[in-house]
Protein backbone atom coordinates (compact mmCIF):
# COMPACT_ATOMS: atom_id res chain seq x y z
CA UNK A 1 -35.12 65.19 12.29
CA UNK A 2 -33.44 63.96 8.98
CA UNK A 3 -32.45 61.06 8.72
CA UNK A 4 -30.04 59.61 5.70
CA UNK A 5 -29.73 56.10 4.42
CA UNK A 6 -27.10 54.72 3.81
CA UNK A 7 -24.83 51.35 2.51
CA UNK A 8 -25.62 50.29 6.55
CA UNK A 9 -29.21 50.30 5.98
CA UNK A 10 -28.99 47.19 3.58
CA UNK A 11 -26.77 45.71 6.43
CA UNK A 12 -28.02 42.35 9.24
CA UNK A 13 -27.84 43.79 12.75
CA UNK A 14 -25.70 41.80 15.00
CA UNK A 15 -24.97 42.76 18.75
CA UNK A 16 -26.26 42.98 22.05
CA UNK A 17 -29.82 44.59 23.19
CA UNK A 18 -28.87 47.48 25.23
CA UNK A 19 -32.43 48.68 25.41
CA UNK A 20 -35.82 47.20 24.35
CA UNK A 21 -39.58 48.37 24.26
CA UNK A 22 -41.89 45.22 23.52
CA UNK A 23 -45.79 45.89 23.95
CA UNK A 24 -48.70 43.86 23.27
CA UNK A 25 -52.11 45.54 22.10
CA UNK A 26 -55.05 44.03 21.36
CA UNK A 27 -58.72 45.58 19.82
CA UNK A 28 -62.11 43.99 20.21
CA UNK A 29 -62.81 45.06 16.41
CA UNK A 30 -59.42 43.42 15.47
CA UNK A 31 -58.72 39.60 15.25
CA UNK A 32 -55.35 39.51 15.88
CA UNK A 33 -53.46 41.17 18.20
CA UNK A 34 -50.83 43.70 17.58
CA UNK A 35 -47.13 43.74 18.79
CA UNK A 36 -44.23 46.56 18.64
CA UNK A 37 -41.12 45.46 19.55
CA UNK A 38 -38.35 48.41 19.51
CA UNK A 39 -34.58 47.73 20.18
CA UNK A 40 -31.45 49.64 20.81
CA UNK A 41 -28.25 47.39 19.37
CA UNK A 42 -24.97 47.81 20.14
CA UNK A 43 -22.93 46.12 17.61
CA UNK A 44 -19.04 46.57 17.68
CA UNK A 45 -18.75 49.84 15.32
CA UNK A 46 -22.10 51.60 16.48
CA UNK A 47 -25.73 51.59 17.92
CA UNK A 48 -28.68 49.71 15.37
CA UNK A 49 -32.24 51.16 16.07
CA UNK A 50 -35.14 48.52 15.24
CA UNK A 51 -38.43 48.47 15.09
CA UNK A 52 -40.74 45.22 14.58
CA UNK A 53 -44.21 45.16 14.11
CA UNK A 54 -46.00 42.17 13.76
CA UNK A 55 -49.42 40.16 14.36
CA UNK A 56 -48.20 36.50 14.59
CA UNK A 57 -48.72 35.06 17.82
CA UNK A 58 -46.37 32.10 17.25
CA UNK A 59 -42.96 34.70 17.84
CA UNK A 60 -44.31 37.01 20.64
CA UNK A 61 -43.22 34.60 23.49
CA UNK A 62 -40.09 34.23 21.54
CA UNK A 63 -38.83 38.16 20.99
CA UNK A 64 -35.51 38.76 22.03
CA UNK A 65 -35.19 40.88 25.38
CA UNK A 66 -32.48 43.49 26.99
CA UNK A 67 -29.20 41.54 27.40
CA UNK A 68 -30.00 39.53 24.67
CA UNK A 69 -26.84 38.86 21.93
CA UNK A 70 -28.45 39.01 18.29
CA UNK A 71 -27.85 38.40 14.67
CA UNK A 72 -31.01 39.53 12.28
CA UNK A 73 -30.42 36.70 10.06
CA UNK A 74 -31.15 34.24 12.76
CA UNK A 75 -34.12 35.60 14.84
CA UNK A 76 -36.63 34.67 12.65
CA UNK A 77 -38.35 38.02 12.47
CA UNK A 78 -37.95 40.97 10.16
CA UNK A 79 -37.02 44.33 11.20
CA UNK A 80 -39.42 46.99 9.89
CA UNK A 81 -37.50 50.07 10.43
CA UNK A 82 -33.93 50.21 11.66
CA UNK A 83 -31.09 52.92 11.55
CA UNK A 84 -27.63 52.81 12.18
CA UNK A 85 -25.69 55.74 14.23
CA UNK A 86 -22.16 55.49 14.73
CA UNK A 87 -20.53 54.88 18.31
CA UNK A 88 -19.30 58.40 18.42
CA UNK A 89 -22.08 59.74 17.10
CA UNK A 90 -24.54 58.29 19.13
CA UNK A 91 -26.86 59.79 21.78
CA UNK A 92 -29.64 58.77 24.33
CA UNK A 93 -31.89 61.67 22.72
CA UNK A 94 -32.08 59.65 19.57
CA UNK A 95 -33.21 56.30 20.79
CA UNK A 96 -36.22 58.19 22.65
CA UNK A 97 -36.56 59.79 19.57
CA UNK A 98 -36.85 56.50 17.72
CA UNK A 99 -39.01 55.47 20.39
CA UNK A 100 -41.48 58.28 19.98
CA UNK A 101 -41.43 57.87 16.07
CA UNK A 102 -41.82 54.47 15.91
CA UNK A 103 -44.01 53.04 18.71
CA UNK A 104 -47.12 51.86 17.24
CA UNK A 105 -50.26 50.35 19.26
CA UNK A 106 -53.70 49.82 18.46
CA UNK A 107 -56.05 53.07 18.76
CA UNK A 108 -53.34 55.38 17.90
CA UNK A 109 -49.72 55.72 17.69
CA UNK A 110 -48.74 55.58 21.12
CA UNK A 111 -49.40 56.44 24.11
């Protein structure tokens, strides 16, 4: 799968959470515990794909959940990955896709 950047990528998502993945992981070797947070945004022109990672305890009772209106510059977290696909272009194949790719837990990269 190829995928291109473009002007977009540089863009804030804004929109509703039409889909979201949030899991928790923790390892006895590791301090901290790990969270991935993966989201499906539909925004007026198009679908955003997002990926968080993070380690900070303080945010994960605070992630936004499915249903959930957002606007990047105002959650308070920092998407790691994200890619925009147009609403015509867009397919249910590509967010599992995303999923696949960019789930991340620790011991391995997913499940």
């Amino acid at each position: 799968m190829t995928t291109t950047v473009s002007s977009r990528a540089f863009q804030f998502v804004r929109g509703k959470i039409i889909d979201a993945q949030v899991k928790v992981s923790v390892d006895a070797t590791r301090p901290l515990p790990l969270v991935c947070a993966l989201y499906a945004v539909e925004s007026a022109d198009g679908v955003w794909l997002c990926a968080y990672y993070g380690a900070n305890r303080s945010v994960f009772d605070f992630l936004p959940q499915k249903g959930a209106g957002i606007e990047e510059t105002q959650l308070g977290i920092a998407f790691r990955s994200k890619r925009f696909i147009p609403k015509d272009q867009y397919r249910p194949e590509q967010w599992e896709e995303f999923k696949k790719l960019n789930f991340m837990a620790y011991g391995g990269h997913g499940d």
